[in-house]
Protein backbone atom coordinates (compact mmCIF):
# COMPACT_ATOMS: atom_id res chain seq x y z
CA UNK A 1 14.71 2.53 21.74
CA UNK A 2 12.91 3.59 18.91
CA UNK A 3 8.93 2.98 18.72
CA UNK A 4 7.31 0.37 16.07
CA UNK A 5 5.98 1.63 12.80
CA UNK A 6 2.97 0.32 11.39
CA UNK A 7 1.13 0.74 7.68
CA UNK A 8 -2.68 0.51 7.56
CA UNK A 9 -4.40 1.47 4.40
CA UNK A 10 -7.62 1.47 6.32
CA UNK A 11 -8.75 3.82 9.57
CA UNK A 12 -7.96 2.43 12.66
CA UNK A 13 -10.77 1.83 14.41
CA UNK A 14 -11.54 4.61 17.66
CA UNK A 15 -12.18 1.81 19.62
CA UNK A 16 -8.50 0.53 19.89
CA UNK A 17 -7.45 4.10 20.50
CA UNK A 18 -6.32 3.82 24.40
CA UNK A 19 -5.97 6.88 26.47
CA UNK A 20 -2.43 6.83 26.21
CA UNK A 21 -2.49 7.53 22.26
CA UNK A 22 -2.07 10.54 21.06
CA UNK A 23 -3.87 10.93 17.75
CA UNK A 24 -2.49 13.29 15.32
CA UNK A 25 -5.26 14.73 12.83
CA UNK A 26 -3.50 18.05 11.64
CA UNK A 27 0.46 19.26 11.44
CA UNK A 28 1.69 22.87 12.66
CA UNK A 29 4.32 24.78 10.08
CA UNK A 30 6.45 28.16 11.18
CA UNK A 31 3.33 29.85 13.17
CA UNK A 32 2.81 27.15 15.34
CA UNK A 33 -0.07 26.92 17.34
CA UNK A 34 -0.55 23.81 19.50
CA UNK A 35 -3.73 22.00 21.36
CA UNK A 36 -4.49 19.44 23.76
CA UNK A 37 -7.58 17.94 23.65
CA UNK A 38 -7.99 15.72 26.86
CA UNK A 39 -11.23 14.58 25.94
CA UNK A 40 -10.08 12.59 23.20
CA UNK A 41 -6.43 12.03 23.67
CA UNK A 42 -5.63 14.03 20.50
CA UNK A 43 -3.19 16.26 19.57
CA UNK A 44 -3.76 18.92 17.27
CA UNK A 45 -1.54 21.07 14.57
CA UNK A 46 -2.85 23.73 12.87
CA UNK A 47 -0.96 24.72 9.52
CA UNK A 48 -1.48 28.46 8.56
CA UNK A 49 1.07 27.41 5.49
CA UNK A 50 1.76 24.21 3.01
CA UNK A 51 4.52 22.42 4.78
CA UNK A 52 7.83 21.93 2.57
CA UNK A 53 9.94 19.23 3.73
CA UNK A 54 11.87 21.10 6.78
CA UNK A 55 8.93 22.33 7.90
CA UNK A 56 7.18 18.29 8.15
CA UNK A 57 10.43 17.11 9.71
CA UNK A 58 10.34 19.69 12.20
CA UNK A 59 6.24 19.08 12.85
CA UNK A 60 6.97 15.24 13.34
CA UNK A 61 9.86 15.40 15.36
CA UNK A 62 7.94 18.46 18.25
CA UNK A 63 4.83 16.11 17.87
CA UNK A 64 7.09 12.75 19.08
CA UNK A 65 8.18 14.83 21.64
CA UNK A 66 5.19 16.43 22.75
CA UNK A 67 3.68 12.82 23.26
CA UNK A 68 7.03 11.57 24.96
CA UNK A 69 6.40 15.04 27.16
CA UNK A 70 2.35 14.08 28.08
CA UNK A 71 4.12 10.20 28.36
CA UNK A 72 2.04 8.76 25.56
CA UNK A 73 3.38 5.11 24.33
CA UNK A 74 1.44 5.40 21.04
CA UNK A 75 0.21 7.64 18.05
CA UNK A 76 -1.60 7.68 15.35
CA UNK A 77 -1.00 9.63 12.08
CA UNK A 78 -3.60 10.33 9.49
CA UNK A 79 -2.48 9.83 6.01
CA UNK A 80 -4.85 12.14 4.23
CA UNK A 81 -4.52 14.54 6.77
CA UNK A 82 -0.66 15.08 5.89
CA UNK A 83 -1.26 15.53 2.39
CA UNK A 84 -3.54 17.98 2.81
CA UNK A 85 -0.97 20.38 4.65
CA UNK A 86 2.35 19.26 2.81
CA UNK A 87 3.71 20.76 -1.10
CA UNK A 88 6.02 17.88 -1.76
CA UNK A 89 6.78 15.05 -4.07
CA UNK A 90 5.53 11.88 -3.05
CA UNK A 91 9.04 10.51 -2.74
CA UNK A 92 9.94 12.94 -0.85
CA UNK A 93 6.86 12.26 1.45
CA UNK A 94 6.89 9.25 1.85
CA UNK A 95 10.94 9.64 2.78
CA UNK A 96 10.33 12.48 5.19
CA UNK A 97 7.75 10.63 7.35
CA UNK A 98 8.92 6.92 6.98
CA UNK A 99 12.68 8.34 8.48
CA UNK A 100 11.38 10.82 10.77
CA UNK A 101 8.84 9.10 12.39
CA UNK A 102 10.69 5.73 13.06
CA UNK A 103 13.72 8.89 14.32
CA UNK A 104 11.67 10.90 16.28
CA UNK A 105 10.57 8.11 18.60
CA UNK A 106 14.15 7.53 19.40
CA UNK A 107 15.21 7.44 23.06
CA UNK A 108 18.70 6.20 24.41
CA UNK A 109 17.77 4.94 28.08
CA UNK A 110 20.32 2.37 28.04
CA UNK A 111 21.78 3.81 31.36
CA UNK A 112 18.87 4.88 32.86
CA UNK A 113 16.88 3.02 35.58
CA UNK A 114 13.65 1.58 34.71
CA UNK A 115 11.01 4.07 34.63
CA UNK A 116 7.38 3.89 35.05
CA UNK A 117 7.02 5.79 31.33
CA UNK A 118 8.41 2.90 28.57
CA UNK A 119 8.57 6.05 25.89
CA UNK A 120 6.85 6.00 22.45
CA UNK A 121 6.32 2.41 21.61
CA UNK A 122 4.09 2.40 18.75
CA UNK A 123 3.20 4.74 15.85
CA UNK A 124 0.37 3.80 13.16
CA UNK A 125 -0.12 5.70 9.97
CA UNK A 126 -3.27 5.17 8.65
CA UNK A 127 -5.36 5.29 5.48
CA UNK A 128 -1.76 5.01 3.38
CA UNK A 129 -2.47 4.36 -0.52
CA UNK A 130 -0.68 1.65 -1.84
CA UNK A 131 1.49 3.11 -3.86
CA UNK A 132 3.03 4.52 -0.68
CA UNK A 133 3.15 1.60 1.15
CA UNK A 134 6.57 0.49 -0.27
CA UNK A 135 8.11 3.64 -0.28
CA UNK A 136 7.39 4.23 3.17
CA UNK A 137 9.31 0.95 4.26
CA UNK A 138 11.92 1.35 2.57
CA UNK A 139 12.32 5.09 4.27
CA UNK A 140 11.45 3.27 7.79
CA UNK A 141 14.57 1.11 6.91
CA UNK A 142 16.74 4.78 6.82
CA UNK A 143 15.36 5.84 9.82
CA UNK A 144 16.10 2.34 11.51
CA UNK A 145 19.85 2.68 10.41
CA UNK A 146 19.63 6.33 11.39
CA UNK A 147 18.62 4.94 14.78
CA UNK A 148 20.98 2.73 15.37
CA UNK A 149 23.88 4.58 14.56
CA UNK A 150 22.99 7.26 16.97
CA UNK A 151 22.79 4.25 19.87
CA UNK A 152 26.53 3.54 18.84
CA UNK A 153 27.25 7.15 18.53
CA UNK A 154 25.38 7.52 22.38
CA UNK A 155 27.13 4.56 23.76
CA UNK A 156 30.36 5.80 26.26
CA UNK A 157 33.77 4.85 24.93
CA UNK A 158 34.52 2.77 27.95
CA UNK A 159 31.62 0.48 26.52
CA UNK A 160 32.21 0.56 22.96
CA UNK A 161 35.95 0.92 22.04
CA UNK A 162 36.97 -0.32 18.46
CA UNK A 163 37.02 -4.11 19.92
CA UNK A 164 33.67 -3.80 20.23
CA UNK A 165 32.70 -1.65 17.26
CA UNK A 166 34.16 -4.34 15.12
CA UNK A 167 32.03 -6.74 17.22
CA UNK A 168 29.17 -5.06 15.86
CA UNK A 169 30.46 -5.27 12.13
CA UNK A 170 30.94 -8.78 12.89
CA UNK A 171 27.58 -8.79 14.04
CA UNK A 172 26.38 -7.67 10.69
CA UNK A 173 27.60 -10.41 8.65
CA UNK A 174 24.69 -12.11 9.46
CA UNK A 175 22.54 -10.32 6.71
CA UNK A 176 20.52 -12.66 4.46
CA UNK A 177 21.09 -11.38 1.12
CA UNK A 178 24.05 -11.77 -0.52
CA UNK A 179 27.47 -12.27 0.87
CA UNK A 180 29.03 -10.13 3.60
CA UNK A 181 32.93 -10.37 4.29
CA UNK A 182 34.08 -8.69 7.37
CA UNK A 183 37.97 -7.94 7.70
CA UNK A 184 39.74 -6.15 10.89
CA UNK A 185 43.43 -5.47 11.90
CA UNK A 186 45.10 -5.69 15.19
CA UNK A 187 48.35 -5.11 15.44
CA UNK A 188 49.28 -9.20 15.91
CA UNK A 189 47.16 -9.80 12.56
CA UNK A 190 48.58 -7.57 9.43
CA UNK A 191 45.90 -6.43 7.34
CA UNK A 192 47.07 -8.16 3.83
CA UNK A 193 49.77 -6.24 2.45
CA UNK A 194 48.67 -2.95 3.89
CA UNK A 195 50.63 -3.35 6.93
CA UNK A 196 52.97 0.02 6.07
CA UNK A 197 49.69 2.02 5.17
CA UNK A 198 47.97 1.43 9.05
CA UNK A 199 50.99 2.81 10.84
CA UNK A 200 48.69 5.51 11.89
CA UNK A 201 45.98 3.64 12.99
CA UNK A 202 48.30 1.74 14.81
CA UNK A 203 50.04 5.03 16.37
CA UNK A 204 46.42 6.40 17.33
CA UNK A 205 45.94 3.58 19.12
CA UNK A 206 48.64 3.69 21.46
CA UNK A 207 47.22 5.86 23.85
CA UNK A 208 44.55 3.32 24.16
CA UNK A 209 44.33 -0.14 26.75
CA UNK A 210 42.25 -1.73 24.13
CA UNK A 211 43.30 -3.11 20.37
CA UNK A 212 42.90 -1.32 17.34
CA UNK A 213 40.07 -2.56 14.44
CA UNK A 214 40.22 -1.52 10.94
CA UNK A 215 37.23 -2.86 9.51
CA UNK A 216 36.31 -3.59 6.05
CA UNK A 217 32.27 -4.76 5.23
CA UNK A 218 32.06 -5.61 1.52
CA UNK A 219 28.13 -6.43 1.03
CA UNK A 220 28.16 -8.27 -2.89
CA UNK A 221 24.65 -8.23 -3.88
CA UNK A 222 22.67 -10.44 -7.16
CA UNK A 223 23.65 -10.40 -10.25
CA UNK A 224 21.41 -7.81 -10.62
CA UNK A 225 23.97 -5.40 -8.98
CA UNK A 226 27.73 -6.25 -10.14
CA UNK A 227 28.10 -3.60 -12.12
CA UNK A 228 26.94 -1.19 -8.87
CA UNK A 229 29.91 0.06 -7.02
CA UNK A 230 29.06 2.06 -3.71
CA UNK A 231 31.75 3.00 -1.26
CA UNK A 232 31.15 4.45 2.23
CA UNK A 233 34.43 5.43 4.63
CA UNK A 234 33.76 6.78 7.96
CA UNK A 235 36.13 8.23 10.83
CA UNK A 236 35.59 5.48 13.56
CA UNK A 237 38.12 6.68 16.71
CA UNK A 238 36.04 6.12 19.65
CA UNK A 239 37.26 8.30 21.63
CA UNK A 240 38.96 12.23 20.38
CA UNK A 241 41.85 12.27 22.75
CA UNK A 242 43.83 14.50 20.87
CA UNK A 243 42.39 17.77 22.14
CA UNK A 244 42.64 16.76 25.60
CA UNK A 245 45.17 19.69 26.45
CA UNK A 246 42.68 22.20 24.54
CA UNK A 247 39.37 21.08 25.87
CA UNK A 248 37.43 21.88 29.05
CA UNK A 249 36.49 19.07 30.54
CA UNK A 250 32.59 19.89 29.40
CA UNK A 251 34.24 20.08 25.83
CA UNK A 252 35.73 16.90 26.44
CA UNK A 253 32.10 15.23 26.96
CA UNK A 254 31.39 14.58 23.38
CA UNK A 255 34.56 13.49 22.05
CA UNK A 256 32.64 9.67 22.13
CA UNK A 257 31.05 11.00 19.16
CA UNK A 258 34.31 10.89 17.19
CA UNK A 259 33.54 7.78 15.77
CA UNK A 260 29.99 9.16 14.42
CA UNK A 261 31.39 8.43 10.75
CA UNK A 262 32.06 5.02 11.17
CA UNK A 263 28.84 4.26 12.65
CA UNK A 264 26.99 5.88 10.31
CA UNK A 265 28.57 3.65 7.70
CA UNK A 266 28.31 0.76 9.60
CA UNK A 267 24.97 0.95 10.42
CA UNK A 268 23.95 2.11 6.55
CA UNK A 269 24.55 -2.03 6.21
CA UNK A 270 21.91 -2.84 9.22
């Protein structure tokens, strides 16, 4: 679950500040020093130092989970605060805090019962210039694809095997903009004339109860962007069996996360 990003480019008004948001008013860098106002629901980062862009990842990702930590479902950045503690680009600004925020509200409870804390559902950023606004979605759109290839990446291999990683990709054809063409191989279904070329896919898979996928996205854009090539390959075995006489069983835990690759260039298409 991730939490919903909104834009304002004027304050929000105190009076639709609840007393479970958290607002933000100033960022912490290396000397951290941290305070809880209860009064006002706030949380507040002092800055000794100008933030560079490790340091105002780090800040937004402890501040997400100091609110999930006092089980706050909503904060509030200040724009103009930011700027006054950061020594960055504003490209790189606006990157840093559209994908970090939209990453550090991310929570896998997929398995979990319900609980009576939802996590961090909401985070506004307010007073944002306009010539930030766009550059901040388009980093919120990272961080979204960010998110959701960690929930593949999370997700057991007895729940997502390549049958279902491939449902996903089929999943994704569904994109509005230009054309999407999705491609996979079993075994029963030769993949064109590449048949020879898979024989290690194939020979992976054999270890496995479920089919093999070898999946191909081609996204073709406008015109605008024939002569753009981009290619992304990713490793996408769900599950790292080969180790299995060499691992602990804890070492064995995250071997799920084999197919991190593959999901990360999957969900780059999201």
């Amino acid at each position: 679950m991730r939490a919903t990003l909104t834009l304002l480019s004027d304050p929000l008004n105190p009076e639709n500040i609840t007393e479970d948001h958290s607002s933000v008013v100033f960022l912490h860098g290396s000397r951290q020093r941290l305070f809880m106002n209860d009064d006002d629901y706030g949380i507040e980062f002092w800055s000794p130092d100008k933030l560079d862009q490790a340091g105002l990842q780090k800040a937004i990702l402890d501040i997400c989970n100091l609110a999930k930590f006092e089980k706050r479902t909503n904060l509030v950045f200040t724009f103009s605060s930011i700027v006054e503690h950061v020594e960055m680009s504003p490209g790189t600004l606006a990157r840093v805090l559209g994908d970090f925020l939209v990453d550090g509200s991310y929570t896998f409870d997929d398995y979990k019962k319900a609980a009576d804390y939802p996590g961090l559902e909401s985070i506004t950023l307010d007073m944002v210039p306009e010539k930030f606004v766009t550059l901040l979605e388009q980093s919120a759109v990272i961080g979204g694809s960010v998110v959701k290839a960690r929930d593949l990446c999370n997700t057991p291999s007895n729940d997502l095997g390549p049958e279902e990683l491939r449902d996903y990709a089929v999943d994704l054809t569904n994109l509005g903009a230009g054309t999407v063409v999705n491609k996979t191989f079993d075994p029963n279904t030769p993949y064109g004339k590449d048949q020879d070329i898979l024989g290690l896919v194939i020979g992976v898979s054999q270890g496995s109860t479920g089919n093999p996928a070898f999946i191909v996205l081609e996204y073709r854009g406008d015109d605008s962007t024939e002569d753009i090539s981009v290619v992304a390959i990713g490793k996408g075995v769900c599950f790292d069996t080969g180790g299995l006489s060499m691992k602990s069983s804890d070492g064995m835990l995250g071997m799920h996360h084999d197919m991190g690759g593959g999901a990360a260039a999957l969900a780059s298409l999201e």
